[in-house]
N, C-alpha and C. Protein backbone atom coordinates (compact mmCIF):
# COMPACT_ATOMS: atom_id res chain seq x y z
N UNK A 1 0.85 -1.17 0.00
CA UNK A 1 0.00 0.00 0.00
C UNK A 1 0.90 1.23 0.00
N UNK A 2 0.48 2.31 -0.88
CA UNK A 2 1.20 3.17 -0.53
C UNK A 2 0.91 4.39 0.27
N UNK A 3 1.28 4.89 0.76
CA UNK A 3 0.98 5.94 1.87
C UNK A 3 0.26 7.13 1.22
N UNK A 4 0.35 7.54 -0.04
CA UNK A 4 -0.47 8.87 -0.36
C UNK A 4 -2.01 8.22 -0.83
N UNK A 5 -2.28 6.76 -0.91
CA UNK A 5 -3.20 5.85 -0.99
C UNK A 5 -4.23 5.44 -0.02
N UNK A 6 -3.29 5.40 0.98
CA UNK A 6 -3.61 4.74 2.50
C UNK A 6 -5.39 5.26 2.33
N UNK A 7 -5.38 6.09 2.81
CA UNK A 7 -6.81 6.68 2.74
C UNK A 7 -7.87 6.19 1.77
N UNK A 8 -7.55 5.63 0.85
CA UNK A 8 -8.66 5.01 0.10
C UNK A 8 -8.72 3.89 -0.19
N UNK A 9 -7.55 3.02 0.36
CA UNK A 9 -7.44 2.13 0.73
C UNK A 9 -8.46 1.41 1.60
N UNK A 10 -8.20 2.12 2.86
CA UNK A 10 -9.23 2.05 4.14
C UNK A 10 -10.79 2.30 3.59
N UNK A 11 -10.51 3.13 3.10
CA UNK A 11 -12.88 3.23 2.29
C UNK A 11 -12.99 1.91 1.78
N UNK A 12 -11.77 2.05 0.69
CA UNK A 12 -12.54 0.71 0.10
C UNK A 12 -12.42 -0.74 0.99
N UNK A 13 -12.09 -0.72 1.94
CA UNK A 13 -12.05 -1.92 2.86
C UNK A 13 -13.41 -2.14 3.48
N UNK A 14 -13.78 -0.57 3.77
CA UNK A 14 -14.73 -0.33 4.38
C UNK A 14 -16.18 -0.23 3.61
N UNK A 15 -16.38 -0.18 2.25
CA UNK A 15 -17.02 -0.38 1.59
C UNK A 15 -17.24 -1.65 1.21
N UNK A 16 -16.45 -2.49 1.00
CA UNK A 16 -16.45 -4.25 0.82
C UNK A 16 -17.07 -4.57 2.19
N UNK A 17 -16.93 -3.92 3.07
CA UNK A 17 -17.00 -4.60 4.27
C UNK A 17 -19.12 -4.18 4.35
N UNK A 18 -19.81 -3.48 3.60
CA UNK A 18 -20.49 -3.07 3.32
C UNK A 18 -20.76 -1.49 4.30
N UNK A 19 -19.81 -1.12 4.69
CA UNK A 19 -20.07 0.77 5.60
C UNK A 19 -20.06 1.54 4.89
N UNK A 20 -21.13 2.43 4.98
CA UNK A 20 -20.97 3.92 4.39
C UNK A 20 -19.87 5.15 5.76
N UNK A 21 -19.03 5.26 4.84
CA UNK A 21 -18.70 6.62 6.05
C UNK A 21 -18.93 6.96 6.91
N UNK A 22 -20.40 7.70 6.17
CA UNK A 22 -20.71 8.61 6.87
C UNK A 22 -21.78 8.31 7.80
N UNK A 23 -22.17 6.45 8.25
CA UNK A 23 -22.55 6.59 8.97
C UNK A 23 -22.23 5.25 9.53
N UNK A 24 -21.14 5.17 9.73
CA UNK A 24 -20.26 3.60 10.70
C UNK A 24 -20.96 3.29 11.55
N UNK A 25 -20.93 1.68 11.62
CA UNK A 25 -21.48 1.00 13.01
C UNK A 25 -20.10 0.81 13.64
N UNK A 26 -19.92 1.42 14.94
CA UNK A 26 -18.33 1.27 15.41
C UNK A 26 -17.97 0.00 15.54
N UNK A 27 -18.38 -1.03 16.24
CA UNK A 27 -17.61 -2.77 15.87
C UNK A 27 -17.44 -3.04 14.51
N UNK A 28 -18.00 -2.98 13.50
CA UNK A 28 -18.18 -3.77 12.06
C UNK A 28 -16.53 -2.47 11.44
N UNK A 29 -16.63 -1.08 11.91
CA UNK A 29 -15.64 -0.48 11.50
C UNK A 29 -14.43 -0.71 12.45
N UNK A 30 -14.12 -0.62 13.42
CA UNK A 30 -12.80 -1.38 14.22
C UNK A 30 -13.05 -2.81 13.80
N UNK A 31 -13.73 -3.88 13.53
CA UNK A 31 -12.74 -5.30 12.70
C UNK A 31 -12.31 -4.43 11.33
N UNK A 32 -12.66 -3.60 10.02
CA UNK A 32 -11.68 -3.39 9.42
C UNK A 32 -11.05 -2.73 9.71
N UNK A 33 -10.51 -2.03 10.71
CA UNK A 33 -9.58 -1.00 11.14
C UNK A 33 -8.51 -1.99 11.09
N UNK A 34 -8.88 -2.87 12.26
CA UNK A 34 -7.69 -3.72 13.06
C UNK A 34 -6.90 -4.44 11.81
N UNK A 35 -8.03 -4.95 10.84
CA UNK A 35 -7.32 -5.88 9.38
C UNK A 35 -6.49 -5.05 8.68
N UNK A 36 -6.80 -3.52 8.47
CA UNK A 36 -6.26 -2.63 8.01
C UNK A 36 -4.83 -2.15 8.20
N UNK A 37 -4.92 -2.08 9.49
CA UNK A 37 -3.42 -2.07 10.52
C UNK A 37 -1.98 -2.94 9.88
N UNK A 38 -3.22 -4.07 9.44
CA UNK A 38 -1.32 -5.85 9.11
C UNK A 38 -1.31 -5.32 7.76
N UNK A 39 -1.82 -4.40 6.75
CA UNK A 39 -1.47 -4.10 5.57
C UNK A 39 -0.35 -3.31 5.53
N UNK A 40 0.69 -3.82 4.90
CA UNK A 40 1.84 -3.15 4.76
C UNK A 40 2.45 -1.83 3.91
N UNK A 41 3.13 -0.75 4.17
CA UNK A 41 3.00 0.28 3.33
C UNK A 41 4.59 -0.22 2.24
N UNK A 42 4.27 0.61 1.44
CA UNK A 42 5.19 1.03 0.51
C UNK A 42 6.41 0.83 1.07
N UNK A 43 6.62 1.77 1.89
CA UNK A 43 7.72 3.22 2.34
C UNK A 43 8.46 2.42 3.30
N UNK A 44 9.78 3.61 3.83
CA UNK A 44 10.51 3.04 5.14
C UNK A 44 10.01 3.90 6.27
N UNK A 45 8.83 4.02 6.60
CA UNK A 45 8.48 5.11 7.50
C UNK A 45 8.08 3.87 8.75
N UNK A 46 7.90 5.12 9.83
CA UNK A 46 7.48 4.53 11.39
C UNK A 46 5.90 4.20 11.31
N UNK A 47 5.13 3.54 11.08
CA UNK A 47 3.90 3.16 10.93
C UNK A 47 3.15 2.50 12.62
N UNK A 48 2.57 3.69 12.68
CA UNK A 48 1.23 3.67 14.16
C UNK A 48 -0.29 3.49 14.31
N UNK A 49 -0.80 3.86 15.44
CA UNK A 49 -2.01 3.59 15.59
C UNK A 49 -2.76 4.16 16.18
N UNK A 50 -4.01 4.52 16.37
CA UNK A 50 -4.34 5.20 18.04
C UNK A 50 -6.02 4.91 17.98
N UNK A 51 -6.01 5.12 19.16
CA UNK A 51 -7.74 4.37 19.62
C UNK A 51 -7.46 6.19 20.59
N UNK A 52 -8.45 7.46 20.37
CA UNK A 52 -8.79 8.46 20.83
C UNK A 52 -10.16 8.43 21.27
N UNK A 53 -10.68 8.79 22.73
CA UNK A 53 -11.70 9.01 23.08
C UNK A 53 -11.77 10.41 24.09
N UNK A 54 -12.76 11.22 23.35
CA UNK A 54 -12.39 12.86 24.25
C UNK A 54 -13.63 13.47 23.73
N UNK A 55 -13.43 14.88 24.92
CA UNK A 55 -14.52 16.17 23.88
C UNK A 55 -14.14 17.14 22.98
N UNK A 56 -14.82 17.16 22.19
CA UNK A 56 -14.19 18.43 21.16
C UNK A 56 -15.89 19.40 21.00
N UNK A 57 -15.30 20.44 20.84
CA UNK A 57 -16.23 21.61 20.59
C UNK A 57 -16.91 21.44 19.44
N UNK A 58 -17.74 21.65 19.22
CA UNK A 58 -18.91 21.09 18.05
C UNK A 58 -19.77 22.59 17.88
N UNK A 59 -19.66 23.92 17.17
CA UNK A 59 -20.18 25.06 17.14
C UNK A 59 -22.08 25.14 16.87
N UNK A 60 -21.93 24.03 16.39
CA UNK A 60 -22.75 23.96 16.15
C UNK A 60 -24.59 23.32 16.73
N UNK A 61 -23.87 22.29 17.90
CA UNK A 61 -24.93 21.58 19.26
C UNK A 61 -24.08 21.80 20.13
N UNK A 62 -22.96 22.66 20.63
CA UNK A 62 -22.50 22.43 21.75
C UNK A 62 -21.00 21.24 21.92
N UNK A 63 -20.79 21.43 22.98
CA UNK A 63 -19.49 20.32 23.27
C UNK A 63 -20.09 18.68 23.05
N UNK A 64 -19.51 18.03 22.23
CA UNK A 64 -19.54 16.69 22.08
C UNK A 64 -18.99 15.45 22.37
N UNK A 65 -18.91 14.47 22.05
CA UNK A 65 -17.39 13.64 22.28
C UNK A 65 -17.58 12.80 20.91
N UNK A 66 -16.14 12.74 20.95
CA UNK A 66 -15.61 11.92 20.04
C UNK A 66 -14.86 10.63 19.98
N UNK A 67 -14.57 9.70 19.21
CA UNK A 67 -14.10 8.56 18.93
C UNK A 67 -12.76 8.85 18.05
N UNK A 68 -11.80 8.38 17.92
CA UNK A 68 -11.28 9.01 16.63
C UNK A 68 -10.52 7.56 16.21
N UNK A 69 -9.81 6.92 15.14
CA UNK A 69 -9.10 5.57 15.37
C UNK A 69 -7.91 6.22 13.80
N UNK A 70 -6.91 6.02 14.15
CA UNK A 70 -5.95 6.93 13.58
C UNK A 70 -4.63 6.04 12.88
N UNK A 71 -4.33 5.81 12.11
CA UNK A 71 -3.04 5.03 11.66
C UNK A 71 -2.55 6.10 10.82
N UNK A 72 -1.04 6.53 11.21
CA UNK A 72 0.11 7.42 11.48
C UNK A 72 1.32 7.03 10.55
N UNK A 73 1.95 7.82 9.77
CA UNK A 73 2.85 7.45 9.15
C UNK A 73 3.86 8.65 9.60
N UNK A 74 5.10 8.22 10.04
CA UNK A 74 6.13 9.13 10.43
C UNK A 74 7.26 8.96 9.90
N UNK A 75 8.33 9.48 9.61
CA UNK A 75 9.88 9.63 9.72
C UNK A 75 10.98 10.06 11.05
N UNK A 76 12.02 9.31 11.00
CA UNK A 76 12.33 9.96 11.73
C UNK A 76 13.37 10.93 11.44
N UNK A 77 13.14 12.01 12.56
CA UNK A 77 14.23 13.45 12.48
C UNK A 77 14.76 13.42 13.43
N UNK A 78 16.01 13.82 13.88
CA UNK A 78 16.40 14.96 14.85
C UNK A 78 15.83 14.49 16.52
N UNK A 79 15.82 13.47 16.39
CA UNK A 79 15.44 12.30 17.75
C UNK A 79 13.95 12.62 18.12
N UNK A 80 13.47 12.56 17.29
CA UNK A 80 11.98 12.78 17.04
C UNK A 80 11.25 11.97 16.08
N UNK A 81 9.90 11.65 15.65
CA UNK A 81 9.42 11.24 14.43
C UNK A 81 8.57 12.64 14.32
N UNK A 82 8.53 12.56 12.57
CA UNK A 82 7.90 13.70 12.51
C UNK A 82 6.62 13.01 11.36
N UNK A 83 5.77 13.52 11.45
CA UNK A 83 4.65 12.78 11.13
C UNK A 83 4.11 13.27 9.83
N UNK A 84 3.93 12.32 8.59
CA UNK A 84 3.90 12.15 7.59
C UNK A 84 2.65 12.53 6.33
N UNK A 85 1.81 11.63 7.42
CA UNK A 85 0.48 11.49 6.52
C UNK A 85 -0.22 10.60 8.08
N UNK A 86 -1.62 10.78 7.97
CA UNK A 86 -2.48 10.01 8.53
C UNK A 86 -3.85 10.15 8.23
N UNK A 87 -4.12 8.39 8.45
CA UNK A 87 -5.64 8.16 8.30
C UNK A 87 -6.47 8.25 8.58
N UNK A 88 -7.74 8.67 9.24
CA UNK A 88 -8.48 9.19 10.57
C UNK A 88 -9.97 8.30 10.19
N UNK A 89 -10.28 7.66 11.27
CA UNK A 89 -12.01 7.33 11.11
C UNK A 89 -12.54 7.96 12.39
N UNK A 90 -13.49 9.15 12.71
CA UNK A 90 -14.13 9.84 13.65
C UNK A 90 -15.08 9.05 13.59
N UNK A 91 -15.85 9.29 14.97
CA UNK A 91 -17.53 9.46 15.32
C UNK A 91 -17.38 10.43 16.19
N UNK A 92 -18.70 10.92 15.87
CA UNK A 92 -19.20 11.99 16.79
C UNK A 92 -20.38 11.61 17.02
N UNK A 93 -20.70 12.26 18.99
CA UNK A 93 -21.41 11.45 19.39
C UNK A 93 -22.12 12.70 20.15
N UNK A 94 -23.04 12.96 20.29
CA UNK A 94 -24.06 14.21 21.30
C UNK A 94 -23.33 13.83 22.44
N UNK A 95 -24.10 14.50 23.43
CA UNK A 95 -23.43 14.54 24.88
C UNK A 95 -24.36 13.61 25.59
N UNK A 96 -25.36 13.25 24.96
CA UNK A 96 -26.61 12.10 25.61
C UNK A 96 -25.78 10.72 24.93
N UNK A 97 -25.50 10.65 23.81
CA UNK A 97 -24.57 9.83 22.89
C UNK A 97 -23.85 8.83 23.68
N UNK A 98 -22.73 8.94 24.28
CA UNK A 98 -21.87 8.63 25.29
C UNK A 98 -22.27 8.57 26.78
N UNK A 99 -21.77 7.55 27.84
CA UNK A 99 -21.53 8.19 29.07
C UNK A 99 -20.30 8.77 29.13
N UNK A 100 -20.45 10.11 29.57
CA UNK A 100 -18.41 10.84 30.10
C UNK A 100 -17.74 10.01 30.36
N UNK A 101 -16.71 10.16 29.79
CA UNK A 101 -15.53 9.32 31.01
C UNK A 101 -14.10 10.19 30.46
N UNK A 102 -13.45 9.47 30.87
CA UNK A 102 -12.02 10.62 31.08
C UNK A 102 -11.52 10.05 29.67
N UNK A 103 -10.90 11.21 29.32
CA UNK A 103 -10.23 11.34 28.24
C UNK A 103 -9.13 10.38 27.51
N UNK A 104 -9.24 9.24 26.58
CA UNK A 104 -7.99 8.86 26.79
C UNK A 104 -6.90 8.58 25.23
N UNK A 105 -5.76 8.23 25.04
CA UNK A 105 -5.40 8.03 23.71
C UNK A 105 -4.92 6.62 23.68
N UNK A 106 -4.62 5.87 23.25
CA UNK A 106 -4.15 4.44 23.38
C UNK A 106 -3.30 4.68 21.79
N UNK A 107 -1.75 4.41 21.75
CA UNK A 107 -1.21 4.13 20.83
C UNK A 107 -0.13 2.75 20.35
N UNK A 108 -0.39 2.22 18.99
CA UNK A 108 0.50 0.90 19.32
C UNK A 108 2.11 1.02 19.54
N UNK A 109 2.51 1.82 19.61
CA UNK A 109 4.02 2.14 20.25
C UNK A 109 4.20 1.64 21.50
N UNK A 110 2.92 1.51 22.48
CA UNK A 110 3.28 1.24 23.68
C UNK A 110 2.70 -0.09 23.85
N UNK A 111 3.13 -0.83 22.67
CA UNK A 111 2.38 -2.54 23.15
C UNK A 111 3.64 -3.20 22.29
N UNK A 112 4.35 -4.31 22.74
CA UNK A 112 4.73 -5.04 21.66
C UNK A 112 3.94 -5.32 20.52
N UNK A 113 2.86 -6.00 20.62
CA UNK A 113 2.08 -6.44 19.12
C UNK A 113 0.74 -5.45 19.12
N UNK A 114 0.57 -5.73 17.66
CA UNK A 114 -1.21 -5.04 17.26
C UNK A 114 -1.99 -5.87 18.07
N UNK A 115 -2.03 -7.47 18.31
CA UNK A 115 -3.04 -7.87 19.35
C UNK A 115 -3.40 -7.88 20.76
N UNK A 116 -2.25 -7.43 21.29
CA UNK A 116 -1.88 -6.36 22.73
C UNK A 116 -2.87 -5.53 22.52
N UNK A 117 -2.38 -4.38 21.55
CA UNK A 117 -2.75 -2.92 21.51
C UNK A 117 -4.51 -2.85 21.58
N UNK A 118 -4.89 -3.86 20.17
CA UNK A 118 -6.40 -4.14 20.26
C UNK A 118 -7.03 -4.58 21.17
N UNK A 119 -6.65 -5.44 22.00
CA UNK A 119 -6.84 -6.33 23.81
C UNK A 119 -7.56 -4.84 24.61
N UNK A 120 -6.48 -4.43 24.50
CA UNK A 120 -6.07 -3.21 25.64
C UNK A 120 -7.53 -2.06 25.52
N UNK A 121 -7.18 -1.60 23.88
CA UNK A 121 -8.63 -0.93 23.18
C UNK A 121 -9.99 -1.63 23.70
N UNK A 122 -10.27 -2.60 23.54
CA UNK A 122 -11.45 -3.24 23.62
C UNK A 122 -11.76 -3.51 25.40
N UNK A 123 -11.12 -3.45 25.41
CA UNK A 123 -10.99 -3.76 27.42
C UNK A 123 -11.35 -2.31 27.85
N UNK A 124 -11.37 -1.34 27.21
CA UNK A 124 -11.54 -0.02 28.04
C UNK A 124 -12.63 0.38 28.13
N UNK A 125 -13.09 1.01 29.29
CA UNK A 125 -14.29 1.38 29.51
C UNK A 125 -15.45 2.41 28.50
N UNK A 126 -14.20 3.31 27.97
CA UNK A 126 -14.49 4.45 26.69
C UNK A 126 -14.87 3.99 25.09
N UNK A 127 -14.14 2.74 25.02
CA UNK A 127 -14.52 1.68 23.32
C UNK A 127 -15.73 0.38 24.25
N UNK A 128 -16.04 0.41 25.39
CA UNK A 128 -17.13 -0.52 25.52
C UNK A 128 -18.58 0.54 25.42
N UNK A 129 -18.20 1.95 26.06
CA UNK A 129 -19.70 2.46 25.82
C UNK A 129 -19.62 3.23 24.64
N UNK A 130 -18.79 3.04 23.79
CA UNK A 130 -18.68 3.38 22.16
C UNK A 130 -19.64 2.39 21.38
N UNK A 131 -19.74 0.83 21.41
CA UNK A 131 -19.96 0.32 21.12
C UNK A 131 -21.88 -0.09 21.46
N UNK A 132 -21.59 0.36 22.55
CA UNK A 132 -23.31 0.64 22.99
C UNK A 132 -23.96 2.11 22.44
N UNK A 133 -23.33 2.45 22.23
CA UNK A 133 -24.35 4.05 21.98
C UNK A 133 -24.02 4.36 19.97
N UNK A 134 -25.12 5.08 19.33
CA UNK A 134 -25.14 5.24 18.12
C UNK A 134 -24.34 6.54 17.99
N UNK A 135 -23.02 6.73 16.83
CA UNK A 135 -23.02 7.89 16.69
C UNK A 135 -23.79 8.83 15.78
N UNK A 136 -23.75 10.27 16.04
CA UNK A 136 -24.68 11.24 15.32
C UNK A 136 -23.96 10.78 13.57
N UNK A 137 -22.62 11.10 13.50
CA UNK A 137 -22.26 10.94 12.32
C UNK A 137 -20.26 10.55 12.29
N UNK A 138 -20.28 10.19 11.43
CA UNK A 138 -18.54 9.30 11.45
C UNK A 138 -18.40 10.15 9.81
N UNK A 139 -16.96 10.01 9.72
CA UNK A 139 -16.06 10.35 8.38
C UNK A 139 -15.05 9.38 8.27
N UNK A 140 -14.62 9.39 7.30
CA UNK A 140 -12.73 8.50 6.74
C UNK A 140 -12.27 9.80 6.13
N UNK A 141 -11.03 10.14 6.32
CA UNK A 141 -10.05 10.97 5.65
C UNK A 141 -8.53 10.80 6.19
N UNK A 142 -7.76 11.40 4.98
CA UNK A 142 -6.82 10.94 5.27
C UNK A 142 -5.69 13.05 5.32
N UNK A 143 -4.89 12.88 5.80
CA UNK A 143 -4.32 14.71 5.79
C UNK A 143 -3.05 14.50 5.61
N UNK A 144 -2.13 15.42 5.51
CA UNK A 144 -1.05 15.56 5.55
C UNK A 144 -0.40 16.10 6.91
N UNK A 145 0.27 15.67 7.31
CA UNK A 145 0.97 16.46 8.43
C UNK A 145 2.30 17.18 7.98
């Protein structure tokens, strides 16, 4: 796969898989996330992950929360990685949507394997009441950093 690809890559996974975007069932979209993850890129870059659960300002109904599930392409610089390109699948969820809970990021840097990292995701209190509640609306995109 190549990295300026990645991003449509992931739709069309997610389209075989039969999801529209723009309106994900979060389990049926984390199993292709996770399948998505063992696909290998092109490049010699640092290749990541992240399971995000938080609030973000929404101008439009007020403060919301969000889901976010993120695979990261970096280089490294200057004893740093500096970050490349990434893939993003959101939900957004009302504030009735969710129960609160504290903010958290989960990335696979801090697991030996992807089936650690996913363990860990699925065990948390923030991706179990993800999975119970509908979001208002989800996207796929991919940006440049």
């Amino acid at each position: 796969m190549q990295i300026a690809t990645a991003d449509t890559e992931l739709r069309r996974r997610l389209e075989a898989a039969g999801l529209e975007p723009t309106s994900l069932d979060a389990w049926e979209t984390w199993k292709v996330f996770k399948a998505y993850l063992q696909a290998p890129v092109d490049a010699d870059v640092y290749d990541s992950a992240s399971f995000q659960f938080g609030r973000f300002d929404d101008p439009e109904d007020g403060s919301a929360l969000s889901v976010i599930f993120v695979r990261q392409f970096s280089e490294w610089g200057d004893d740093k990685d500096v970050g490349i390109r990434r893939v993003v699948i959101e939900f957004h969820y009302g504030l009735t949507g969710l129960p609160p809970g504290a903010s958290i990021e989960i990335w696979t840097h801090d697991f030996p394997t992807l089936a650690e990292f996913a363990s860990v995701v699925e065990g948390s209190p923030q991706f179990q009441s993800m999975l119970n509640a509908r979001p208002k609306s989800s996207e796929v995109y991919g940006e440049e950093l």
